[in-house]
N, C-alpha and C. Protein backbone atom coordinates (compact mmCIF):
# COMPACT_ATOMS: atom_id res chain seq x y z
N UNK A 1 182.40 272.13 -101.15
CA UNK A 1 181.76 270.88 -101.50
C UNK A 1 181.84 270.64 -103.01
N UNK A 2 181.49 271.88 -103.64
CA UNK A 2 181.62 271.79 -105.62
C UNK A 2 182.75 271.19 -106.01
N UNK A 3 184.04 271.70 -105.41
CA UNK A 3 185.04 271.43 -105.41
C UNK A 3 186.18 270.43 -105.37
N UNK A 4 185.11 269.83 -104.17
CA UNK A 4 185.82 268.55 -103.65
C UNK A 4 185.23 267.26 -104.66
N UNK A 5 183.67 267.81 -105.33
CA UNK A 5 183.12 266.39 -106.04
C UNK A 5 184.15 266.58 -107.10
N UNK A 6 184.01 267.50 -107.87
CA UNK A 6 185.17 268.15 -108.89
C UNK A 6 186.15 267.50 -108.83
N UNK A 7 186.90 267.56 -108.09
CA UNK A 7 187.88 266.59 -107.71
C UNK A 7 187.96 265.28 -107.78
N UNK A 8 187.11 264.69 -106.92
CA UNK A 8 187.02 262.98 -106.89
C UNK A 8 186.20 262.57 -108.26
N UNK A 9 185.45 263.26 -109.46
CA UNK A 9 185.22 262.93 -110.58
C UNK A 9 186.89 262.95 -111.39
N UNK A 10 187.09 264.29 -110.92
CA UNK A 10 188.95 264.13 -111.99
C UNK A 10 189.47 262.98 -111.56
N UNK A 11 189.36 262.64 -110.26
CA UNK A 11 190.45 261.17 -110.15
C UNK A 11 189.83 260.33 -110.85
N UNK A 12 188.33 259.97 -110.87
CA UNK A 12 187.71 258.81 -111.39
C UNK A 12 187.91 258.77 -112.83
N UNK A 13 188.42 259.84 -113.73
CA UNK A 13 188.39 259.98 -114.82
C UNK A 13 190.14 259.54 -115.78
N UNK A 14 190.96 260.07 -114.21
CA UNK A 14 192.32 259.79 -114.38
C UNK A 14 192.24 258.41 -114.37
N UNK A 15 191.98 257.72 -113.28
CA UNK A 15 191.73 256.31 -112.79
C UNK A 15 191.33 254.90 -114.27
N UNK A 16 190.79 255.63 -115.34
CA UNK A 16 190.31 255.67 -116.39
C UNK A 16 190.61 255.41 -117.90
N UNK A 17 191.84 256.63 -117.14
CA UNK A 17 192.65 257.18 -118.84
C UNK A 17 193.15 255.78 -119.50
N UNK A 18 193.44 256.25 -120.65
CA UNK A 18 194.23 255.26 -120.90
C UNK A 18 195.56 255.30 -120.19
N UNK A 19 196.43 253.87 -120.97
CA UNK A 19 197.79 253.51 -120.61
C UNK A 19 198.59 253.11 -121.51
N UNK A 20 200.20 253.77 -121.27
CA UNK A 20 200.99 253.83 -122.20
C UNK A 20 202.08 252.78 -122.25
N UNK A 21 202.30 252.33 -123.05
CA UNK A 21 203.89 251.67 -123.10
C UNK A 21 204.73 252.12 -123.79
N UNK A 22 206.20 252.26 -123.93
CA UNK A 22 207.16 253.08 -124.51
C UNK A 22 207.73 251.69 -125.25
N UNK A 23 207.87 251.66 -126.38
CA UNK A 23 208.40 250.46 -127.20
C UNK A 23 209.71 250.90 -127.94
N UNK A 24 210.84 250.30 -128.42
CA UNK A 24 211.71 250.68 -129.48
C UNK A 24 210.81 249.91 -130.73
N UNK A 25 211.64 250.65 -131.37
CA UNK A 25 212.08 250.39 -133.05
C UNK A 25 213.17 250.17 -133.28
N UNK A 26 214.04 249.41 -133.84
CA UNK A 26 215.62 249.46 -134.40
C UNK A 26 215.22 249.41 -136.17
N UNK A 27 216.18 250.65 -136.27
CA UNK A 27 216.33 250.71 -137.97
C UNK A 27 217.75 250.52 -137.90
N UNK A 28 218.29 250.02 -138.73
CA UNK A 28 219.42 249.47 -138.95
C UNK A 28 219.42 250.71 -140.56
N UNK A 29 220.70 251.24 -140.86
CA UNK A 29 221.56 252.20 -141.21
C UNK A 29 220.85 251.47 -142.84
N UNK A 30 220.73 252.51 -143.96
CA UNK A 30 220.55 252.23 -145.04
C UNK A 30 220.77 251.03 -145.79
N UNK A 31 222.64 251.16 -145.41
CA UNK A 31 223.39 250.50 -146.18
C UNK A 31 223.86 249.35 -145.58
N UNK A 32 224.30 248.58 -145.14
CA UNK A 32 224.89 247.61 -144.39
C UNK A 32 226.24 246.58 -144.89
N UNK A 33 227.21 246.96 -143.79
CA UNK A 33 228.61 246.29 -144.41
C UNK A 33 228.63 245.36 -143.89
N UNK A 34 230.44 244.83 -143.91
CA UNK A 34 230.03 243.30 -143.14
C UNK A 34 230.83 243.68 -141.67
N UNK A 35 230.70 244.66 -141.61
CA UNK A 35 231.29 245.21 -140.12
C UNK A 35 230.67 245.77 -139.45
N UNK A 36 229.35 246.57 -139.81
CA UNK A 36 228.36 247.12 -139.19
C UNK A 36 227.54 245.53 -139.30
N UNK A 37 227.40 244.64 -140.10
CA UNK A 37 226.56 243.76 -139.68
C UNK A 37 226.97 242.88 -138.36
N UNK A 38 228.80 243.06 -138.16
CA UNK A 38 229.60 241.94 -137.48
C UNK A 38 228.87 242.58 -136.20
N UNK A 39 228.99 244.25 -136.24
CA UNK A 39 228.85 245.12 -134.84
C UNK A 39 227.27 244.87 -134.12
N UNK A 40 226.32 244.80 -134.93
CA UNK A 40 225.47 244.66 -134.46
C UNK A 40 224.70 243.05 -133.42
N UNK A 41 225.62 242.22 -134.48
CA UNK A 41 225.73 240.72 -133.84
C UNK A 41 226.37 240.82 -132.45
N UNK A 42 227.46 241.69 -132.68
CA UNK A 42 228.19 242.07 -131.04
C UNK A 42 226.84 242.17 -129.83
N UNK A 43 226.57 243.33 -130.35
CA UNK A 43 225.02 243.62 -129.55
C UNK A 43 224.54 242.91 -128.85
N UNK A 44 223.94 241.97 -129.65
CA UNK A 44 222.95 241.08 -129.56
C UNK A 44 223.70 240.39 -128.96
N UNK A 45 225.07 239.45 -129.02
CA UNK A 45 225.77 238.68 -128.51
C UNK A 45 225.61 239.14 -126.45
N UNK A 46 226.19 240.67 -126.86
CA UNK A 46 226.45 240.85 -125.16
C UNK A 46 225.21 241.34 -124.38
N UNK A 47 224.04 241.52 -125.08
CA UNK A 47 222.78 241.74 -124.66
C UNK A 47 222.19 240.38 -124.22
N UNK A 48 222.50 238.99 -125.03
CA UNK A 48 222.43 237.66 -124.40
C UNK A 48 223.35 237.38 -123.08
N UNK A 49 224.52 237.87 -123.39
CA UNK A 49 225.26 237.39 -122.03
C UNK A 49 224.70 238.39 -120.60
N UNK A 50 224.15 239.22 -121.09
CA UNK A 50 224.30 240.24 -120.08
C UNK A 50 222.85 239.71 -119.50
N UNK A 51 221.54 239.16 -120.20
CA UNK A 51 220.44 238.69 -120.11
C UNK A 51 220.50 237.59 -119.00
N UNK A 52 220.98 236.60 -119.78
CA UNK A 52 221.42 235.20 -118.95
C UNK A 52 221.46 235.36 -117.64
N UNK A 53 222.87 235.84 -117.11
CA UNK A 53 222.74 235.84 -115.42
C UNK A 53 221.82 236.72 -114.96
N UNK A 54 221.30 237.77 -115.63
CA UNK A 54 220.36 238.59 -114.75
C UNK A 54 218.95 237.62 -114.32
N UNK A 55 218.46 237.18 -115.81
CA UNK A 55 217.27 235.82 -115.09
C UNK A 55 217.57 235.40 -114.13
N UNK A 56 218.86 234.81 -114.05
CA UNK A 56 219.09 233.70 -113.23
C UNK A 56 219.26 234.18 -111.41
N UNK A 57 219.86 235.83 -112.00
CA UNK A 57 219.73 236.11 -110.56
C UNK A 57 218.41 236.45 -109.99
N UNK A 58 217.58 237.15 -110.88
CA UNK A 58 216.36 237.09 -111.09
C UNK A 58 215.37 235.87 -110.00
N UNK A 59 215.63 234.71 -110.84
CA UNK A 59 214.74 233.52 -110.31
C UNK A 59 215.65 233.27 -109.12
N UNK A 60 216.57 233.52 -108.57
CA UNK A 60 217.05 233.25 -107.14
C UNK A 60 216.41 234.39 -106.57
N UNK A 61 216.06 235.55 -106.56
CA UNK A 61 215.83 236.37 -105.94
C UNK A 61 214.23 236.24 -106.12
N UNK A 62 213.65 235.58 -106.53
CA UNK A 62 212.38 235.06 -106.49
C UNK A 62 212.24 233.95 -105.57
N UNK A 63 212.99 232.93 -105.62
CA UNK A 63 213.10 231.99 -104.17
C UNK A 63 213.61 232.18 -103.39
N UNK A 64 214.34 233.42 -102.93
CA UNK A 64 214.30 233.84 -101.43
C UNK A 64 212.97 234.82 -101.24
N UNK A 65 212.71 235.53 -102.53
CA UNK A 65 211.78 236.08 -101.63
C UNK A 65 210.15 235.28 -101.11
N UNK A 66 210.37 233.66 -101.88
CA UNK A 66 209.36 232.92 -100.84
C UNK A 66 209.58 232.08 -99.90
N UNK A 67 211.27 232.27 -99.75
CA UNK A 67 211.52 231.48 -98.05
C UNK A 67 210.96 232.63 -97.38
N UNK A 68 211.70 234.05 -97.93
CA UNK A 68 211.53 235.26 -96.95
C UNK A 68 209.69 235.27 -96.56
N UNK A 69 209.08 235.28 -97.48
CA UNK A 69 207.59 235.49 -97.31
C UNK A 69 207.12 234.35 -96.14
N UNK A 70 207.57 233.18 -96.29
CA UNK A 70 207.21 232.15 -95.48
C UNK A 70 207.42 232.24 -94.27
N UNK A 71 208.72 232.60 -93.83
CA UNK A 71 209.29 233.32 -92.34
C UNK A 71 208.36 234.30 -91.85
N UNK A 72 208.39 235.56 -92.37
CA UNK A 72 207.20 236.47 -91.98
C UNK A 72 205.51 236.21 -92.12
N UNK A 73 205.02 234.94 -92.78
CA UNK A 73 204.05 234.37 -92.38
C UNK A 73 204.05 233.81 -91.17
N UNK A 74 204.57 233.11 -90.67
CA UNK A 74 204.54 232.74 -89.75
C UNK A 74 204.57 233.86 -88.04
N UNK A 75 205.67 234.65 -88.60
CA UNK A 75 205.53 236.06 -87.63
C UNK A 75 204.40 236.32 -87.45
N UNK A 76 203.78 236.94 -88.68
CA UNK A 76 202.65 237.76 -88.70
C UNK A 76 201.46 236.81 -88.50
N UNK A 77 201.94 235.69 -88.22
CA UNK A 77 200.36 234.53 -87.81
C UNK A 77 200.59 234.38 -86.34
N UNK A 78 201.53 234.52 -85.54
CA UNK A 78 201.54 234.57 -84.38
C UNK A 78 201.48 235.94 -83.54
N UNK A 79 201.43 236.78 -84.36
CA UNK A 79 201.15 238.11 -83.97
C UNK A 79 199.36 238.17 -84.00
N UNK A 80 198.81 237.90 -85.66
CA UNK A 80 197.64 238.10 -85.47
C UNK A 80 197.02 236.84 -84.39
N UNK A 81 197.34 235.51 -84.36
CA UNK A 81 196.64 235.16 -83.21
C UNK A 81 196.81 236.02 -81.66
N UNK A 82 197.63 236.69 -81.41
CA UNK A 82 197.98 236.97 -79.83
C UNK A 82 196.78 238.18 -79.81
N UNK A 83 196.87 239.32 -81.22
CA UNK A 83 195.77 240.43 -81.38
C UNK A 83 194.48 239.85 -81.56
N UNK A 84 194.05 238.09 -81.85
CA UNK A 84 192.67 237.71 -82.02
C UNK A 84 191.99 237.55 -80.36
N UNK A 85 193.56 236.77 -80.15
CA UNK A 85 192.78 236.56 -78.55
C UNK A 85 192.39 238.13 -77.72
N UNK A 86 193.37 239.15 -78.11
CA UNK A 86 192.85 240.63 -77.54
C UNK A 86 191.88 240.89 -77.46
N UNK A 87 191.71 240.97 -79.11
CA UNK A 87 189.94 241.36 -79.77
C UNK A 87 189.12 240.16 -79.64
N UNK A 88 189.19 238.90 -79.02
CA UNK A 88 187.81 238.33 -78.44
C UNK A 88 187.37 238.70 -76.85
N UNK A 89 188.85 238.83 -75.76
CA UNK A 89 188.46 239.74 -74.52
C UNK A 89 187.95 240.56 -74.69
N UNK A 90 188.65 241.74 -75.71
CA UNK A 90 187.82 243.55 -75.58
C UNK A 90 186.56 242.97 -76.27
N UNK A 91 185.65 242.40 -77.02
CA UNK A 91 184.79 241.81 -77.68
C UNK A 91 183.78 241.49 -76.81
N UNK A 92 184.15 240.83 -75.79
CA UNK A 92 183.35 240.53 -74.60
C UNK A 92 182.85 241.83 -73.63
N UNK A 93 183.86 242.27 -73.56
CA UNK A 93 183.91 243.77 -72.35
C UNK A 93 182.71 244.41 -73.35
N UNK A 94 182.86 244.73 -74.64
CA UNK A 94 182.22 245.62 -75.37
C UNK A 94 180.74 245.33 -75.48
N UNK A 95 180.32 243.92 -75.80
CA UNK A 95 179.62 243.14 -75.90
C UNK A 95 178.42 243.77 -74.07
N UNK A 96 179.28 243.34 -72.98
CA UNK A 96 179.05 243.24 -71.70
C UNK A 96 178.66 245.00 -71.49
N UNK A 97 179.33 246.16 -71.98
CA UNK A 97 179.07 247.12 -71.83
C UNK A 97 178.00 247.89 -72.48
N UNK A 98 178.24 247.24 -74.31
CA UNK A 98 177.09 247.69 -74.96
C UNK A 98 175.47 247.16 -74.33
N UNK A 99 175.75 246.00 -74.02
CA UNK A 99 174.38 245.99 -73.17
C UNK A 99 173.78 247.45 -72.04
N UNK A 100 174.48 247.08 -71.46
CA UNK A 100 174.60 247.97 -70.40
C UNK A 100 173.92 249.37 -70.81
N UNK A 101 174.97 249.74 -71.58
CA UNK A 101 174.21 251.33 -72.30
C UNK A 101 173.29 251.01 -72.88
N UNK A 102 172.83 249.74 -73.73
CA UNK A 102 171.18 250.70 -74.28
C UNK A 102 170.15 249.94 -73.10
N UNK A 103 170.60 249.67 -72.12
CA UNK A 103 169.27 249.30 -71.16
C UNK A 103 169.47 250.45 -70.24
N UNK A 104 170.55 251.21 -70.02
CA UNK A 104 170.34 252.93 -69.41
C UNK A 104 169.25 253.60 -70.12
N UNK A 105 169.99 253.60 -71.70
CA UNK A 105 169.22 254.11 -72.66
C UNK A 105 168.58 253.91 -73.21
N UNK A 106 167.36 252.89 -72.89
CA UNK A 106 166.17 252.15 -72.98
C UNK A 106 164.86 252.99 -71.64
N UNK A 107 166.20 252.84 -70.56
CA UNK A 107 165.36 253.49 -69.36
C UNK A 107 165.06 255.09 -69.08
N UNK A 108 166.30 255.85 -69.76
CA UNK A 108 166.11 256.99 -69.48
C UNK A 108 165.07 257.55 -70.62
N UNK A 109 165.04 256.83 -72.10
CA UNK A 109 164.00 257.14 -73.27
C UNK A 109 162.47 256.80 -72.69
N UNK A 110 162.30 255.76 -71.54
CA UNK A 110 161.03 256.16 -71.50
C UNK A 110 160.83 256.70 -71.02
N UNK A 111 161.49 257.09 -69.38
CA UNK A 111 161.41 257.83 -68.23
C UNK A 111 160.90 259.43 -69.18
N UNK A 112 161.87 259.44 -70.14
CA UNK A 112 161.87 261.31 -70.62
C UNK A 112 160.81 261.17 -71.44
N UNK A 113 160.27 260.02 -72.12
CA UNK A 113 158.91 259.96 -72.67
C UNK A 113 157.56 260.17 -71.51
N UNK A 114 157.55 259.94 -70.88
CA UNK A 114 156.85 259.89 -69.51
C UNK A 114 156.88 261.31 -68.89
N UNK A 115 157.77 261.62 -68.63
CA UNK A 115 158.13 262.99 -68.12
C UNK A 115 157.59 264.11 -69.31
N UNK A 116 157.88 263.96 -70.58
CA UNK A 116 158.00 264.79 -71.77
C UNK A 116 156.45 264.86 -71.57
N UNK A 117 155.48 264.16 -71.59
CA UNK A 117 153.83 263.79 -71.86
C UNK A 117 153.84 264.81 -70.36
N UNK A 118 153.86 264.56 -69.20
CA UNK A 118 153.55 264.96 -67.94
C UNK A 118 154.08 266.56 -68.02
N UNK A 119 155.17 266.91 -68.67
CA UNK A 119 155.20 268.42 -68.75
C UNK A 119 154.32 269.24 -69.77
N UNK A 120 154.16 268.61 -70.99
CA UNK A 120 153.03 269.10 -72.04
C UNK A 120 151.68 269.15 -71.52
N UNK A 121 151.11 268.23 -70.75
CA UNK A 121 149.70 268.09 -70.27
C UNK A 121 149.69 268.90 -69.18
N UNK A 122 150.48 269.04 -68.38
CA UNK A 122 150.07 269.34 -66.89
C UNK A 122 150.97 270.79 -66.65
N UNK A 123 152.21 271.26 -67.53
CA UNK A 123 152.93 272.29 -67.46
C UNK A 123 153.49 272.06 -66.01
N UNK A 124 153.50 270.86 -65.61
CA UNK A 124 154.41 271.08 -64.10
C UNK A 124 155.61 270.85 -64.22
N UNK A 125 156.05 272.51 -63.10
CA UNK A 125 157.98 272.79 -63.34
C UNK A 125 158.62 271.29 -63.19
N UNK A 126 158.51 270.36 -62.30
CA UNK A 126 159.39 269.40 -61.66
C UNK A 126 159.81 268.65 -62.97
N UNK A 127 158.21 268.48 -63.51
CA UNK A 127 158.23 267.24 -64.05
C UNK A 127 158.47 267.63 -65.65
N UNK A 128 158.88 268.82 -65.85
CA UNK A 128 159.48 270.34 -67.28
C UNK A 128 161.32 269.69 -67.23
N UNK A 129 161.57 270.00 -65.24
CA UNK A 129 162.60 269.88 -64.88
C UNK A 129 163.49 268.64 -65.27
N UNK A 130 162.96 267.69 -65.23
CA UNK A 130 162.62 266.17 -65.21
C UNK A 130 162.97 265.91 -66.44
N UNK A 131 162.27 266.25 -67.09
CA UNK A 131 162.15 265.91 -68.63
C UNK A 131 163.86 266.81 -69.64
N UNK A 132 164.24 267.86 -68.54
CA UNK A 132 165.38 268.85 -69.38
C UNK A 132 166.69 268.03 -68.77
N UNK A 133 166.52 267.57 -67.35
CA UNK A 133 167.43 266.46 -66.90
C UNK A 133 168.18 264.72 -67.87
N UNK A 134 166.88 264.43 -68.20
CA UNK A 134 166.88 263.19 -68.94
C UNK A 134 167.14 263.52 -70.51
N UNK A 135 167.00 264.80 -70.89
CA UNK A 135 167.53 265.34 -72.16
C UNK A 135 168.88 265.11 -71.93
N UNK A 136 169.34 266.08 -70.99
CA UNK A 136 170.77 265.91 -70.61
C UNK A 136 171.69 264.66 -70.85
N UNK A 137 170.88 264.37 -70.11
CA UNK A 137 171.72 262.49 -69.86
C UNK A 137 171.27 261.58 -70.66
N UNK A 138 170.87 261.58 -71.70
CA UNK A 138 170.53 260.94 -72.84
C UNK A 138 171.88 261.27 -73.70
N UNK A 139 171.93 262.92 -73.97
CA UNK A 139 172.98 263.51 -74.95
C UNK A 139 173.80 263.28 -74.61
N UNK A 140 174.53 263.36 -72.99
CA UNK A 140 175.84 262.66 -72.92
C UNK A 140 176.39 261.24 -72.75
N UNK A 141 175.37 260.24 -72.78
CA UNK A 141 175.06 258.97 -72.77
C UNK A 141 175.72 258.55 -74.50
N UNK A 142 174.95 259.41 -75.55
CA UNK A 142 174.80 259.29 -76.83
C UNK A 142 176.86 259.52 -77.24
N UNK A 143 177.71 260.25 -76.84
CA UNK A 143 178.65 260.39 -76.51
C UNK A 143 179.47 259.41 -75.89
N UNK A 144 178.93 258.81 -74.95
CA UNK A 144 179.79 257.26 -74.16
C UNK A 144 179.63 256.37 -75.00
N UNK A 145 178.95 256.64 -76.42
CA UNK A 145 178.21 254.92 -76.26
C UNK A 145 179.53 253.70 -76.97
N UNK A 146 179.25 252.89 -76.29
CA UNK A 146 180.62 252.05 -76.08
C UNK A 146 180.96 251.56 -77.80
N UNK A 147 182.44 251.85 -78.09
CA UNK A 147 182.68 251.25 -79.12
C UNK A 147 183.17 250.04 -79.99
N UNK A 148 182.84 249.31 -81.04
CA UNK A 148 183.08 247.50 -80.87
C UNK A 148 184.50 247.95 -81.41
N UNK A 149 185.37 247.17 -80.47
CA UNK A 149 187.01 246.90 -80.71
C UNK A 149 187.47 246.67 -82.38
N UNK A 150 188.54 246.65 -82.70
CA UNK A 150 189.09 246.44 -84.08
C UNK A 150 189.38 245.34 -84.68
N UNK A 151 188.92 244.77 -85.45
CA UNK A 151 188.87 243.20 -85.83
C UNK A 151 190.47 242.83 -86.58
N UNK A 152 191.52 242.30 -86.16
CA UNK A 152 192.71 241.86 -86.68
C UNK A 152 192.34 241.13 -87.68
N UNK A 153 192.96 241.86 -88.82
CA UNK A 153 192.68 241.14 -90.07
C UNK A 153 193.95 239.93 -90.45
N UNK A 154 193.47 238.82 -90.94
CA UNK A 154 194.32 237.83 -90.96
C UNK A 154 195.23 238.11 -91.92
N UNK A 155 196.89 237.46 -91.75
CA UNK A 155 197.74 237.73 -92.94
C UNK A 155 197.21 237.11 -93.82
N UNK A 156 197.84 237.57 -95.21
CA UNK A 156 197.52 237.06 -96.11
C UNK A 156 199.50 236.39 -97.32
N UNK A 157 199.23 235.07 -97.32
CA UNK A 157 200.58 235.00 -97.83
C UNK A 157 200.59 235.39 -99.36
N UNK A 158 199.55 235.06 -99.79
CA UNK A 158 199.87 235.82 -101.24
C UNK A 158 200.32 237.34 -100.90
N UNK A 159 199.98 238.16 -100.61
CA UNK A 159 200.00 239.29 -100.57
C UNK A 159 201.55 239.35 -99.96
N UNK A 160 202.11 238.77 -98.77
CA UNK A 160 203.08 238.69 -98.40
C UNK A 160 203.85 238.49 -99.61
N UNK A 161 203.85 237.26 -100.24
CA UNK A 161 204.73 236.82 -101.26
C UNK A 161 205.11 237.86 -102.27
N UNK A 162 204.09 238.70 -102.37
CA UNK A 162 204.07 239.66 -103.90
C UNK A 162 205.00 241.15 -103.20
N UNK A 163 205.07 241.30 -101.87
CA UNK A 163 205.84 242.44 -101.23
C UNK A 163 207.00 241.82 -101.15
N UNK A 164 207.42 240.70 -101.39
CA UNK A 164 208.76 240.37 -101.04
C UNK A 164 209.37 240.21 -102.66
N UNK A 165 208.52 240.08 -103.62
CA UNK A 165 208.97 240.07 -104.81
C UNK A 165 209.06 241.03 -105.24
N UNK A 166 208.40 241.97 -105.07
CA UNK A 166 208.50 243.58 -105.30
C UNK A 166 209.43 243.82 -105.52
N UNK A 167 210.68 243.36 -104.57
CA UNK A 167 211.95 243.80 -104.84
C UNK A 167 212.86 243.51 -105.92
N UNK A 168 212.48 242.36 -106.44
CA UNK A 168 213.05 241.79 -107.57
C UNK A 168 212.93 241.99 -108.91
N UNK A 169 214.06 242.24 -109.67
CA UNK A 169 213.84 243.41 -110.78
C UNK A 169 214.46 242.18 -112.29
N UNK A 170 213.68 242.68 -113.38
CA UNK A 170 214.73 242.04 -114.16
C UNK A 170 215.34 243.14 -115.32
N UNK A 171 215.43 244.15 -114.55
CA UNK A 171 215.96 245.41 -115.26
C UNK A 171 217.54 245.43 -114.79
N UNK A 172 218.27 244.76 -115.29
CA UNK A 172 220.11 244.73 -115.34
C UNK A 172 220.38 245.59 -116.43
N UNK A 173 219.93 246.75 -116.67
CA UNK A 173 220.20 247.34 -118.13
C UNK A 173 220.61 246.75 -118.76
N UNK A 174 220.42 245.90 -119.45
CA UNK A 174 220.58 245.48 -120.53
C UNK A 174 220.64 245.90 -121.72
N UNK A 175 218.68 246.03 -121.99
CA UNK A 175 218.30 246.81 -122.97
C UNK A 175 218.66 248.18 -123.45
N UNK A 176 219.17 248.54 -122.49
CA UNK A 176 219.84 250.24 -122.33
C UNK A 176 221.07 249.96 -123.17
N UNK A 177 221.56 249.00 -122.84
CA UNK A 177 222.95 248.79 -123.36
C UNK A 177 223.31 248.34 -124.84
N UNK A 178 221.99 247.59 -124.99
CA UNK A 178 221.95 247.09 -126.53
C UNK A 178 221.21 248.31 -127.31
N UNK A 179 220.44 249.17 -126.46
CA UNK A 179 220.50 250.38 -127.43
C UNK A 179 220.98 251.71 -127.80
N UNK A 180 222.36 251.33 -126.77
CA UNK A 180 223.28 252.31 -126.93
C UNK A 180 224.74 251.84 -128.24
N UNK A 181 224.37 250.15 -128.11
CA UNK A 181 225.31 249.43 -129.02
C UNK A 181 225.00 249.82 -130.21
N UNK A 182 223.59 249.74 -130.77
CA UNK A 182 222.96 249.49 -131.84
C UNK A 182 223.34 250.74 -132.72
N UNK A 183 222.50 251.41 -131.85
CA UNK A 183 223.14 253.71 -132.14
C UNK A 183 224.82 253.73 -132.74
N UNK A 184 225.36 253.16 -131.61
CA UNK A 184 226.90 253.13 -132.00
C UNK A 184 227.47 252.56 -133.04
N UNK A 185 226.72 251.14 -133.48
CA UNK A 185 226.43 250.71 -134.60
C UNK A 185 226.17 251.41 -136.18
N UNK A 186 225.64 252.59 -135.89
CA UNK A 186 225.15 252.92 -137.04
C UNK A 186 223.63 253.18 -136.89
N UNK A 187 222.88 252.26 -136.21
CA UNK A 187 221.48 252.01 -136.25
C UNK A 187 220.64 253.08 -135.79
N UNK A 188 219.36 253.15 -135.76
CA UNK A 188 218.42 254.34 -135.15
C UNK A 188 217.83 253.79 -133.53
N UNK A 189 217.43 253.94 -132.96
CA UNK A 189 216.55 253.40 -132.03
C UNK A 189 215.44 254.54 -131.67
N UNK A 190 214.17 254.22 -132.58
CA UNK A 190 212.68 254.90 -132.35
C UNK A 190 211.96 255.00 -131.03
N UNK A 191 211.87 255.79 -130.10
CA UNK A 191 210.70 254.95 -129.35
C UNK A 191 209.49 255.34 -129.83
N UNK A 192 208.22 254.27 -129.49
CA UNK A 192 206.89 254.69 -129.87
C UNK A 192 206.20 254.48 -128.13
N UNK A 193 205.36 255.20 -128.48
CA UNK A 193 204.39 255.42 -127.20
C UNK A 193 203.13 255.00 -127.53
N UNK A 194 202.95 253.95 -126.89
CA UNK A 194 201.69 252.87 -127.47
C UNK A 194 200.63 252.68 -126.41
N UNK A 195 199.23 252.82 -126.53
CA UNK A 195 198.40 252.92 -125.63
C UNK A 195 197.90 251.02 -126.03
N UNK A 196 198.16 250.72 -124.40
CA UNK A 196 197.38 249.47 -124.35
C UNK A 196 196.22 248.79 -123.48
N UNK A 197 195.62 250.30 -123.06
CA UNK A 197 194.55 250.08 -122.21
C UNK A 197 193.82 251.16 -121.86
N UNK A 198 192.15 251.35 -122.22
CA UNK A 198 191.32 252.44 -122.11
C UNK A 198 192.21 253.59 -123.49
N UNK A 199 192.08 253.07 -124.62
CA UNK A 199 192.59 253.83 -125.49
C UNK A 199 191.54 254.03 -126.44
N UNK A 200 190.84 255.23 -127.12
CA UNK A 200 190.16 256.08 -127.78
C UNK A 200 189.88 255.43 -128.70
């Protein structure tokens, strides 16, 4: 038990921490010619071209993924209606049964209240007997007792929309590429590790 709170405090504490971002720096070389300046314009030049279509594939792959979301709304709305109509039948049955059990178990609690008084006062076996019977069948009653069905939770299209975008990246290395140019260039590329949330 020590152990386990131990535990779910460390997550709450992780849950907590701060958060990092990894940033560059570009230092550009002491000195600068007009060929290390031409090279670095390169960079930048094919870090734009390389940018460009990735948006663009980018924002297409953002409007399919809300035709796509829209299609599977609709799935998943004709699914959860067919599971609503389920869970209003089993709803009823449960409804119709839970009655049922606590008016057993309405009857057998007084009966063994009745019985329980009649064996304390009077010490008679039958009614000792009586009373160890309705124990019985109370406890395995307590065991049946009927359970309410599972409520189908409705889709949700935002949520849909944001799993279908998931997939969509605007990481075309690019940046990888302009800071492998830059290096090649002459230049430095720093990273810093920058806390931008729950930071000390």
């Amino acid at each position: 038990m020590r152990q386990t709170l131990i535990l779910i405090v460390g997550l709450l504490f992780i849950g907590c921490g701060p958060r990092y971002v990894i940033q560059n720096q570009y230092v550009p070389p002491l000195t600068t010619t007009e060929a290390s300046t031409a090279c670095f314009n390169g960079c930048m030049t094919a870090r734009e071209r390389c940018q460009t279509p990735c948006q663009a594939a980018y924002q297409r792959c953002l409007d399919d993924a809300y035709a796509k979301a829209k299609v599977i709304e609709v799935e998943e709305m004709r699914s959860f209606d067919r599971a609503y109509d389920r869970y209003m039948f089993e709803l009823s049955s449960y409804r119709a049964e839970r009655f049922a059990w606590e008016s057993a178990y309405r009857d057998y609690s007084r009966d063994l209240s009745y019985f329980q008084s009649q064996c304390e006062r009077t010490k008679d076996p039958s009614a000792c007997q009586r009373r160890d019977e309705l124990r019985s069948r109370m406890n395995a009653l307590r065991y049946r007792q009927p359970r309410e069905p599972w409520v189908p939770v409705r889709p949700s299209f935002e949520q849909i929309l944001v799993n279908q975008q998931s997939f969509c990246t605007t990481d075309c290395g690019c940046d990888q590429a302009y800071d492998a140019c830059f290096a090649g260039c002459g230049g430095q590329v720093i990273l810093h590790k920058i806390c931008v949330e729950n930071c000390d």
